[in-house]
PDB file of N, CA and C in Angstrom:
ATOM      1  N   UNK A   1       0.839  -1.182   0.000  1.00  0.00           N
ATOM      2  CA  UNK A   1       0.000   0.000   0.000  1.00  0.00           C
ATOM      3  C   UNK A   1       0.882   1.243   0.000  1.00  0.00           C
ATOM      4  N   UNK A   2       0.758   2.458  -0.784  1.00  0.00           N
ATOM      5  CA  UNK A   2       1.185   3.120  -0.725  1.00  0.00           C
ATOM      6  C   UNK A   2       0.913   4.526   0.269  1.00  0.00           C
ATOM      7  N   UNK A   3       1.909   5.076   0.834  1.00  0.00           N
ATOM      8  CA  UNK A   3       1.924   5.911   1.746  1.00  0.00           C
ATOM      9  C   UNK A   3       2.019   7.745   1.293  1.00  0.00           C
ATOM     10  N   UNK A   4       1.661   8.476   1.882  1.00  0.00           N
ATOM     11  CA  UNK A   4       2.001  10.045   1.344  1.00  0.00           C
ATOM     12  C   UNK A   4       1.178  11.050   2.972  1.00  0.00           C
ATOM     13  N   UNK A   5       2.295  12.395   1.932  1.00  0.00           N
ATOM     14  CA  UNK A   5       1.935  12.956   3.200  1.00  0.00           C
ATOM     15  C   UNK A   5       0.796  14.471   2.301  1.00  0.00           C
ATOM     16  N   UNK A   6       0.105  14.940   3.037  1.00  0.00           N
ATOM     17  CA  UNK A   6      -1.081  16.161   2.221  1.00  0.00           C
ATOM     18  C   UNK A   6      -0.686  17.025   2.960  1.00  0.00           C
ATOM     19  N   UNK A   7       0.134  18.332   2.310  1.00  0.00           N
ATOM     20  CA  UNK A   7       0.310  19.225   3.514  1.00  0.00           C
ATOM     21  C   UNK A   7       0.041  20.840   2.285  1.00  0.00           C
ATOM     22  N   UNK A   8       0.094  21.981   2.541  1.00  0.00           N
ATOM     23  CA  UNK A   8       0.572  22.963   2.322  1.00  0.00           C
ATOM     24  C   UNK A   8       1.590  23.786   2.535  1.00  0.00           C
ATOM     25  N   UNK A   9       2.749  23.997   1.241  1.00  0.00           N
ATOM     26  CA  UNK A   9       4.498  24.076   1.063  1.00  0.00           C
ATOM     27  C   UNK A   9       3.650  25.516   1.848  1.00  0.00           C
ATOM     28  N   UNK A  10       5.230  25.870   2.702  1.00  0.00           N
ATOM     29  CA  UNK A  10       5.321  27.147   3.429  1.00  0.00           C
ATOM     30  C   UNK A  10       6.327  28.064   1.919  1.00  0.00           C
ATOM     31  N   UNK A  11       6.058  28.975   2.016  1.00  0.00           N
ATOM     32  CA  UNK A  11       6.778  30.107   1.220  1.00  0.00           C
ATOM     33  C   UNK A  11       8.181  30.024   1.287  1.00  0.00           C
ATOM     34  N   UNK A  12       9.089  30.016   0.255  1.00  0.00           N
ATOM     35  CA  UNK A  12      10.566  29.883   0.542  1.00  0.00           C
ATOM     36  C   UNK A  12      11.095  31.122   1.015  1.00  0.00           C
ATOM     37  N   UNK A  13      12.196  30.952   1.977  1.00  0.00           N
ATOM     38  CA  UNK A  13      13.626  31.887   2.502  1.00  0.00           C
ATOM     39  C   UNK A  13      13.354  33.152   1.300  1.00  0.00           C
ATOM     40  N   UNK A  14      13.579  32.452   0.350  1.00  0.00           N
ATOM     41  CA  UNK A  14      14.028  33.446  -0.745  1.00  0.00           C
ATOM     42  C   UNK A  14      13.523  34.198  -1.703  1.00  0.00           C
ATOM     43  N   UNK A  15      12.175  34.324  -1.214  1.00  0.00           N
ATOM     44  CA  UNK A  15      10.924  34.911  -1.483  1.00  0.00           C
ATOM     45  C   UNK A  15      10.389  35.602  -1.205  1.00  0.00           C
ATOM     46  N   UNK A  16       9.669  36.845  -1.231  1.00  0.00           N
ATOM     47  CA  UNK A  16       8.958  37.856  -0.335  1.00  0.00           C
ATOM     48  C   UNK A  16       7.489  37.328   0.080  1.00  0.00           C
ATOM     49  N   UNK A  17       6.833  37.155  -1.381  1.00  0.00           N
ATOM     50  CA  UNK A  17       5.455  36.634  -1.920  1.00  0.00           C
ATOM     51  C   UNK A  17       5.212  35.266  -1.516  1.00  0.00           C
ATOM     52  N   UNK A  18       3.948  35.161  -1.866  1.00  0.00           N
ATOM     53  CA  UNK A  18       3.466  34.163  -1.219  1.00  0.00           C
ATOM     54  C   UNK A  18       3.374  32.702  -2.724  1.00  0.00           C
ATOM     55  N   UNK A  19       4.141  33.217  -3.529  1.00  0.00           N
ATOM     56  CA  UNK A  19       3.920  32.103  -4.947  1.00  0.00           C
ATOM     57  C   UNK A  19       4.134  31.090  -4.460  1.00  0.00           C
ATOM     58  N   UNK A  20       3.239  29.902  -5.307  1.00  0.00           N
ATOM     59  CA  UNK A  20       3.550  28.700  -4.644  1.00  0.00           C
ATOM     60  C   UNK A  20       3.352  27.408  -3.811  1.00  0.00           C
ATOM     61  N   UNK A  21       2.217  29.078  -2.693  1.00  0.00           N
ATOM     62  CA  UNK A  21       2.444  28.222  -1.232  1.00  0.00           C
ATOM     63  C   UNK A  21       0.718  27.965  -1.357  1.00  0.00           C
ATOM     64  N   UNK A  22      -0.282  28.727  -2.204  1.00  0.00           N
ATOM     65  CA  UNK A  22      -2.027  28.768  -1.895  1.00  0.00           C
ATOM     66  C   UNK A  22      -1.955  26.997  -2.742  1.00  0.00           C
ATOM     67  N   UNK A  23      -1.141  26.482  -3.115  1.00  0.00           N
ATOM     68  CA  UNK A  23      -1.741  24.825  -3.451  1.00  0.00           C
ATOM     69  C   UNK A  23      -1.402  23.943  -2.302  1.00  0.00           C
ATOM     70  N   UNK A  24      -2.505  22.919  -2.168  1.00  0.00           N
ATOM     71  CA  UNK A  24      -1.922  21.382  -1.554  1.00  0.00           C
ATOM     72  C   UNK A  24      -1.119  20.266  -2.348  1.00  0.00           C
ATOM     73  N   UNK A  25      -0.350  19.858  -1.754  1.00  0.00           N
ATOM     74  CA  UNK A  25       0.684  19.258  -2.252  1.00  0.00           C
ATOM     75  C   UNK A  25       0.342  17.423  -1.503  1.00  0.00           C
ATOM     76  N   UNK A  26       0.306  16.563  -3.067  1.00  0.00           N
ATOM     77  CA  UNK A  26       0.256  14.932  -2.080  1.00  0.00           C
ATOM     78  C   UNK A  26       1.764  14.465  -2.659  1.00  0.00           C
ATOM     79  N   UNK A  27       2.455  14.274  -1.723  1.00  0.00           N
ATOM     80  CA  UNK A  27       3.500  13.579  -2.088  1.00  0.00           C
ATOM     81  C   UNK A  27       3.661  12.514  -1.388  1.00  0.00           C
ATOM     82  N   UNK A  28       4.585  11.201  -2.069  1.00  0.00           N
ATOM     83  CA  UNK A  28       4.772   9.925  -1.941  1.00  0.00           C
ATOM     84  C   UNK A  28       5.951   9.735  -0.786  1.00  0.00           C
ATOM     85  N   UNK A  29       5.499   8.766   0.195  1.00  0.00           N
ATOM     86  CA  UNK A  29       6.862   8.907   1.296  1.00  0.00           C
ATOM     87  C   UNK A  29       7.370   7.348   0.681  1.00  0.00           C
ATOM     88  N   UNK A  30       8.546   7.237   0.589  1.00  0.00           N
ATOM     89  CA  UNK A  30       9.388   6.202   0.430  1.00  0.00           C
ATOM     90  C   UNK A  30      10.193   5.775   1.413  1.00  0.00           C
ATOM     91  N   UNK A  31       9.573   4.333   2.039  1.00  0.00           N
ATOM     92  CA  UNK A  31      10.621   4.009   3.192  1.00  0.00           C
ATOM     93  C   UNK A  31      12.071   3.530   2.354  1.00  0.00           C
ATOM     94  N   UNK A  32      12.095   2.971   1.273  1.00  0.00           N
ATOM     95  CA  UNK A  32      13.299   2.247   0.891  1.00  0.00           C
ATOM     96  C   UNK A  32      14.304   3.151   0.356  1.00  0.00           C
ATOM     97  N   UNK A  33      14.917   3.617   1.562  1.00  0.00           N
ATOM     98  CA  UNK A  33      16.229   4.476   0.675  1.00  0.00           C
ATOM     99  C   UNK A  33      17.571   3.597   1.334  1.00  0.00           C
ATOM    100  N   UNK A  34      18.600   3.788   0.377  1.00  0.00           N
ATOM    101  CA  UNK A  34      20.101   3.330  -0.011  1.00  0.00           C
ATOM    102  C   UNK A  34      21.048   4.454   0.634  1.00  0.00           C
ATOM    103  N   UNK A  35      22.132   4.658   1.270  1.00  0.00           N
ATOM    104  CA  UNK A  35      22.947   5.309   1.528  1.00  0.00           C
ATOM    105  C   UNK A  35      24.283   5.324   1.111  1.00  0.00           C
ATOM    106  N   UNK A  36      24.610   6.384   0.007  1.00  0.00           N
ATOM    107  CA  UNK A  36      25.956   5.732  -0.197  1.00  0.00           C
ATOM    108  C   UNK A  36      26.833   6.528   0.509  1.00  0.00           C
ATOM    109  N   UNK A  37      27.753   5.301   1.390  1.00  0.00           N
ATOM    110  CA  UNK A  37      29.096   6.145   1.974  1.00  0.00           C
ATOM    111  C   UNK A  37      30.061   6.850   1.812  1.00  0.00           C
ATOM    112  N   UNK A  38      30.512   6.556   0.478  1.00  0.00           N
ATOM    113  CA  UNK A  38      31.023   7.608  -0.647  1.00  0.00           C
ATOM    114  C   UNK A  38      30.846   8.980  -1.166  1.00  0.00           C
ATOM    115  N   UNK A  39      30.159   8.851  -1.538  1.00  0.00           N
ATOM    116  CA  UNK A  39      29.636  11.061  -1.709  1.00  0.00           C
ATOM    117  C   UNK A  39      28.957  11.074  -0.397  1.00  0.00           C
ATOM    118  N   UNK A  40      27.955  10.197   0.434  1.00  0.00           N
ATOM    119  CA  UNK A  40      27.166  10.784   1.614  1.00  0.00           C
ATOM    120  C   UNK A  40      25.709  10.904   0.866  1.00  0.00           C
ATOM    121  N   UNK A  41      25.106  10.235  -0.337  1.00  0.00           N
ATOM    122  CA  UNK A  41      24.447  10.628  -0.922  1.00  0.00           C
ATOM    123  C   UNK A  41      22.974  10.301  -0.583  1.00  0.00           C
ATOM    124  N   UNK A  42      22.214   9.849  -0.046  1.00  0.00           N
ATOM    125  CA  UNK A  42      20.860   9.064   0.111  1.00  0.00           C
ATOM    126  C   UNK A  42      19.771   8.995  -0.887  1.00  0.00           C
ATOM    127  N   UNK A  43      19.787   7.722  -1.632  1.00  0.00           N
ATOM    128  CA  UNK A  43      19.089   7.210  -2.853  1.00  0.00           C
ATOM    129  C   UNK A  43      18.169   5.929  -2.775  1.00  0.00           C
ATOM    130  N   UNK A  44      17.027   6.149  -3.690  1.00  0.00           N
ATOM    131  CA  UNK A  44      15.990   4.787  -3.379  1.00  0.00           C
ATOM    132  C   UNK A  44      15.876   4.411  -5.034  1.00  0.00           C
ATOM    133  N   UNK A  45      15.504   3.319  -5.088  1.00  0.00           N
ATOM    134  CA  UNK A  45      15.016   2.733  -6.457  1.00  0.00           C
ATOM    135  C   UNK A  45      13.821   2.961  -6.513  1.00  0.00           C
ATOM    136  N   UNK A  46      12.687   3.122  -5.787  1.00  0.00           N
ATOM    137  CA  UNK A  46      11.137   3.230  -5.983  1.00  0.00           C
ATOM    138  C   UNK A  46      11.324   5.001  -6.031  1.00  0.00           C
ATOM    139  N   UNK A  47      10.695   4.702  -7.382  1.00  0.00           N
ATOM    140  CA  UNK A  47      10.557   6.380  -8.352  1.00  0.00           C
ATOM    141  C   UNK A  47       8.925   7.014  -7.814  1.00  0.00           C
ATOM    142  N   UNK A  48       8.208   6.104  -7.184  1.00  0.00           N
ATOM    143  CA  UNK A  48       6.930   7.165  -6.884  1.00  0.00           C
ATOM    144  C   UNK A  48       7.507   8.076  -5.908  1.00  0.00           C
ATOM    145  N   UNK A  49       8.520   8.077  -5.435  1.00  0.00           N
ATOM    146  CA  UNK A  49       8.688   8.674  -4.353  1.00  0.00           C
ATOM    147  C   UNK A  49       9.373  10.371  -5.058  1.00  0.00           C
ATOM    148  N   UNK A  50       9.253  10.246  -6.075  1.00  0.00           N
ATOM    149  CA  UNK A  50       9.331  11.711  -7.076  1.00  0.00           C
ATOM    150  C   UNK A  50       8.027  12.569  -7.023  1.00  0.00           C
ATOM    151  N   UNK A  51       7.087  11.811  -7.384  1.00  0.00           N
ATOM    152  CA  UNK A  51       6.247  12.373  -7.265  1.00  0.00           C
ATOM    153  C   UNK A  51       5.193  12.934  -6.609  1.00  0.00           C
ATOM    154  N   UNK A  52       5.260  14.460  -7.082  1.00  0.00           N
ATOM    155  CA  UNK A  52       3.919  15.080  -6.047  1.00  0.00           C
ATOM    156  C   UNK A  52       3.181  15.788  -7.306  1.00  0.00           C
ATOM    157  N   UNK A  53       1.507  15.388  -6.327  1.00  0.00           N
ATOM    158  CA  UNK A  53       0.756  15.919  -7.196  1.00  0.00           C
ATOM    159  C   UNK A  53      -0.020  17.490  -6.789  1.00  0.00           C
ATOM    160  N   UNK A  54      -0.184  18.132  -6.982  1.00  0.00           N
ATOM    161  CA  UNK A  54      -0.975  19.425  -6.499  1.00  0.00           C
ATOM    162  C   UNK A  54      -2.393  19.555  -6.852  1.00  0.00           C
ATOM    163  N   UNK A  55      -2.709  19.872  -6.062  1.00  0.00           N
ATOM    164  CA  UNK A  55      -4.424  20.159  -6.017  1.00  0.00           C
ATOM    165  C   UNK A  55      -4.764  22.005  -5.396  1.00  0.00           C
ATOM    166  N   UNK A  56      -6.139  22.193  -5.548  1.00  0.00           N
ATOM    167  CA  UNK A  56      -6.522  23.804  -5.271  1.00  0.00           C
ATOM    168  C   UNK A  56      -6.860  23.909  -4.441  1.00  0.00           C
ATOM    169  N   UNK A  57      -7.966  22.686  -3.579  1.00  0.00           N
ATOM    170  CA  UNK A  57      -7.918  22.514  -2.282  1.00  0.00           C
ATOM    171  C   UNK A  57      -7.241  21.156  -1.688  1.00  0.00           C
ATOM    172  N   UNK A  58      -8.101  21.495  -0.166  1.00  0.00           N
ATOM    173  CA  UNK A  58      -7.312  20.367   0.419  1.00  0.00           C
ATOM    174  C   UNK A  58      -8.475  18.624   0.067  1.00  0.00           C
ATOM    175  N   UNK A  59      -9.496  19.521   0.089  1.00  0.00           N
ATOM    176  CA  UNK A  59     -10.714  18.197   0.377  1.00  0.00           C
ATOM    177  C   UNK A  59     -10.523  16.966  -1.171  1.00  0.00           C
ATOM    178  N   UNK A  60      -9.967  18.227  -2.366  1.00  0.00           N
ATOM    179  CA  UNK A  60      -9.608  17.372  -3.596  1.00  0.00           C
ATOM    180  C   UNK A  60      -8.482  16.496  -3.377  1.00  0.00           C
ATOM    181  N   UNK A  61      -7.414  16.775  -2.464  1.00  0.00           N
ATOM    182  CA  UNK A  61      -6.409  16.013  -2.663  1.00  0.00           C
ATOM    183  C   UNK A  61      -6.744  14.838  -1.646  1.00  0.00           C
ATOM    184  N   UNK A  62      -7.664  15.488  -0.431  1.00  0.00           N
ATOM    185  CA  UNK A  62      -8.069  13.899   0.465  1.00  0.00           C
ATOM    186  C   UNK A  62      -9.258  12.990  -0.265  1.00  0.00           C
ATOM    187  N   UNK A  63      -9.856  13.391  -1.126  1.00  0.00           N
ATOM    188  CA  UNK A  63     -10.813  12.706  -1.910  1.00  0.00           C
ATOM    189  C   UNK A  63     -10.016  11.845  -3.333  1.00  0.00           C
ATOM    190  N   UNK A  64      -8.996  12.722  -3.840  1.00  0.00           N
ATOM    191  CA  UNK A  64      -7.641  12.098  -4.459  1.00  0.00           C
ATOM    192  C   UNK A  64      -7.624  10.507  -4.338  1.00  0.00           C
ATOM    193  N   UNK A  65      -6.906  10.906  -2.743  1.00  0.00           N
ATOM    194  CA  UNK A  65      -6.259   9.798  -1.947  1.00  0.00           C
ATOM    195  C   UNK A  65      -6.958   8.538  -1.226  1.00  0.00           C
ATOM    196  N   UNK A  66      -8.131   8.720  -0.828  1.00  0.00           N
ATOM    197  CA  UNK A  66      -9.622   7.564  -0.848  1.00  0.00           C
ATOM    198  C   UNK A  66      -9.690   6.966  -2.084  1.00  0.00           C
ATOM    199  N   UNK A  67      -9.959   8.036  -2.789  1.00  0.00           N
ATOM    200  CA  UNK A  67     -10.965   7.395  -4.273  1.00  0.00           C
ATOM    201  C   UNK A  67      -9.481   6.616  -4.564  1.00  0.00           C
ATOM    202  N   UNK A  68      -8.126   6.700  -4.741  1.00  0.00           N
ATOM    203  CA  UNK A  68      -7.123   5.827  -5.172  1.00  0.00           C
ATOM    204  C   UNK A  68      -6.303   4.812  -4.025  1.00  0.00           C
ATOM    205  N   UNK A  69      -7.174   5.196  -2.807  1.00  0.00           N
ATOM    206  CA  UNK A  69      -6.460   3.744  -1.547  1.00  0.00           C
ATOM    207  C   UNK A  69      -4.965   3.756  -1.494  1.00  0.00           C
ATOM    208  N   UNK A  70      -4.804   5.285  -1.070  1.00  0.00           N
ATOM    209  CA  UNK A  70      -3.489   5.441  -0.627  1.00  0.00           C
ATOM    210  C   UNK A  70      -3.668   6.048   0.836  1.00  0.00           C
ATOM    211  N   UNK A  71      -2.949   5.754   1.651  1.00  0.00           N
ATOM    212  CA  UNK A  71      -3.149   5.760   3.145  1.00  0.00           C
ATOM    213  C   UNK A  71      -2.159   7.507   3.473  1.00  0.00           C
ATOM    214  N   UNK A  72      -2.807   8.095   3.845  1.00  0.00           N
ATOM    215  CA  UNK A  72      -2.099   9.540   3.987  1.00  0.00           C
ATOM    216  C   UNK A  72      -1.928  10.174   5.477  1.00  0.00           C
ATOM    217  N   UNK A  73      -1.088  11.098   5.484  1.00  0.00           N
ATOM    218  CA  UNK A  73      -1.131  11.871   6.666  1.00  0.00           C
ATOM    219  C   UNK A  73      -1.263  13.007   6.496  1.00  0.00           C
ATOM    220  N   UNK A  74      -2.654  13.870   6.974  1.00  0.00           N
ATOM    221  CA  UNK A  74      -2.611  15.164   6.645  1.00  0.00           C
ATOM    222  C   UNK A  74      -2.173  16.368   7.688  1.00  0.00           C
ATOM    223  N   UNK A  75      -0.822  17.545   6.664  1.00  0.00           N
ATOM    224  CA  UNK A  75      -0.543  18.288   7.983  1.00  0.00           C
ATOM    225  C   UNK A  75      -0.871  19.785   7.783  1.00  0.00           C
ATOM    226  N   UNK A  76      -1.859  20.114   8.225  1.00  0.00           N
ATOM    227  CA  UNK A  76      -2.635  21.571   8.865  1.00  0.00           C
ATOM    228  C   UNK A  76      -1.624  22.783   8.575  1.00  0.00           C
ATOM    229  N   UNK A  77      -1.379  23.246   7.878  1.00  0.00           N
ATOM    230  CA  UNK A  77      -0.610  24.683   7.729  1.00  0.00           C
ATOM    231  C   UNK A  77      -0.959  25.701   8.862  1.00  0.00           C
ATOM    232  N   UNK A  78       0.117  26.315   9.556  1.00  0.00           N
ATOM    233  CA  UNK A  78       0.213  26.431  10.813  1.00  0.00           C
ATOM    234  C   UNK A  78       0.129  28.100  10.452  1.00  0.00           C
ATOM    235  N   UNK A  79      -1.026  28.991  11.380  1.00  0.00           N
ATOM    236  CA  UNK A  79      -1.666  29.842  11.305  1.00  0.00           C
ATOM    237  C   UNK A  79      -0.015  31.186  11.881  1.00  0.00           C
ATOM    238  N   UNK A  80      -0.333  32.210  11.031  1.00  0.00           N
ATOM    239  CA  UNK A  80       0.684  32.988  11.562  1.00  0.00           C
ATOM    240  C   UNK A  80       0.134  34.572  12.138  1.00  0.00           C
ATOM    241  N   UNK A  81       0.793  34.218  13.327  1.00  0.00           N
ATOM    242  CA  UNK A  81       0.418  35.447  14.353  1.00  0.00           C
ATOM    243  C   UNK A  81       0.956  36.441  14.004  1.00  0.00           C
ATOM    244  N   UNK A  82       0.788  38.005  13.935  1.00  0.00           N
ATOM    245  CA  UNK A  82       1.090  39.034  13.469  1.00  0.00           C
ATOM    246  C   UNK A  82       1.192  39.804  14.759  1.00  0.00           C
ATOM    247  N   UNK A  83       2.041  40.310  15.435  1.00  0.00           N
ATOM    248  CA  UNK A  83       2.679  41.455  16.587  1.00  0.00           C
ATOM    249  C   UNK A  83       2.723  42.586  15.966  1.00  0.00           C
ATOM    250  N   UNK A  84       2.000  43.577  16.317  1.00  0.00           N
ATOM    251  CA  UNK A  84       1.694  45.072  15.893  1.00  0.00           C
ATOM    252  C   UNK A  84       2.733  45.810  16.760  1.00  0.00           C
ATOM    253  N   UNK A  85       3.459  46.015  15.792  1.00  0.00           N
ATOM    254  CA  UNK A  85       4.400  46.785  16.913  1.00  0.00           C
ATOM    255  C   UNK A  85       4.635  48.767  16.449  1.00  0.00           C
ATOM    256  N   UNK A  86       5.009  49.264  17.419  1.00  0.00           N
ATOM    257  CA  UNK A  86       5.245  50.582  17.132  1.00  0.00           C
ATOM    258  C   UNK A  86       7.054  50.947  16.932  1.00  0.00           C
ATOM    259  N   UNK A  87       7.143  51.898  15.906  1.00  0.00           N
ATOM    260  CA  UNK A  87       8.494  52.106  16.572  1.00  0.00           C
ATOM    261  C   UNK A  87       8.602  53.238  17.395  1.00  0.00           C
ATOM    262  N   UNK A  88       7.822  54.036  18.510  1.00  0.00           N
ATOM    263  CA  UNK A  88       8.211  54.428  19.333  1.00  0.00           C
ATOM    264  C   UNK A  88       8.272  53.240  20.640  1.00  0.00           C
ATOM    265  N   UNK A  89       7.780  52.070  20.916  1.00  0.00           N
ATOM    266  CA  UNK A  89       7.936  51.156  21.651  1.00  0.00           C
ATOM    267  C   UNK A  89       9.260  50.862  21.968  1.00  0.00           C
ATOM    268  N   UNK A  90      10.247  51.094  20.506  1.00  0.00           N
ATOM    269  CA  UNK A  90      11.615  50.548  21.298  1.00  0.00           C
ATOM    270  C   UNK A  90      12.531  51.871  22.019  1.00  0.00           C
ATOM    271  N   UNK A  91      11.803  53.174  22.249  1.00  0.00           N
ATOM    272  CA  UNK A  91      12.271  53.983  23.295  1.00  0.00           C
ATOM    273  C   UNK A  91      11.425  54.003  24.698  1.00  0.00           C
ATOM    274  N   UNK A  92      10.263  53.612  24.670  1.00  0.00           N
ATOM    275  CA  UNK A  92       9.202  53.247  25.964  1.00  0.00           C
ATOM    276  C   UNK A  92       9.604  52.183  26.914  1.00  0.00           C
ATOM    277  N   UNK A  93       9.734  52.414  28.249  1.00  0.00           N
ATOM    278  CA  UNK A  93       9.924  51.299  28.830  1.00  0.00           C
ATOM    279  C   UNK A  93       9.062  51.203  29.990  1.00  0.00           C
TER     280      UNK A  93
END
């Protein structure tokens, strides 16, 4: 049976904007990976583990993953708090 995880990508480092991040993402977890001691490299032969698929919501990609009997873990995109700050605050004490 195949395994995956349903989450929503956070915005990259190197980005201001938010491109990117408004899709759900199902990607394939692969337990079988290879380690080579040589470069340090970590490699698997099972190629689903390339693939991710994107969806617009979340309910399409968990309805996805039923309707095709793949066993998933879904992870909640984590809400971001906003601190209103002043800049006379950093002379107030």
């Amino acid at each position: 049976m195949k395994n995956a995880k349903i989450y929503k990508p956070s915005k990259s480092a190197m980005q201001s904007g938010k491109g990117k991040s408004e899709k759900w993402v199902l990607k394939y977890i692969s337990k079988k990976t290879n380690y080579n001691p040589l470069m340090g490299w970590e490699s698997s032969k099972d190629t689903i583990s390339q693939i991710k698929l994107y969806f617009s919501t979340k309910e399409q990609a968990v309805d996805y993953a039923n309707k095709n009997k793949i066993k998933f873990k879904l992870i909640e995109p984590n809400k971001k708090r906003f601190v209103i700050k002043s800049y006379s605050d950093n002379f107030l004490s």
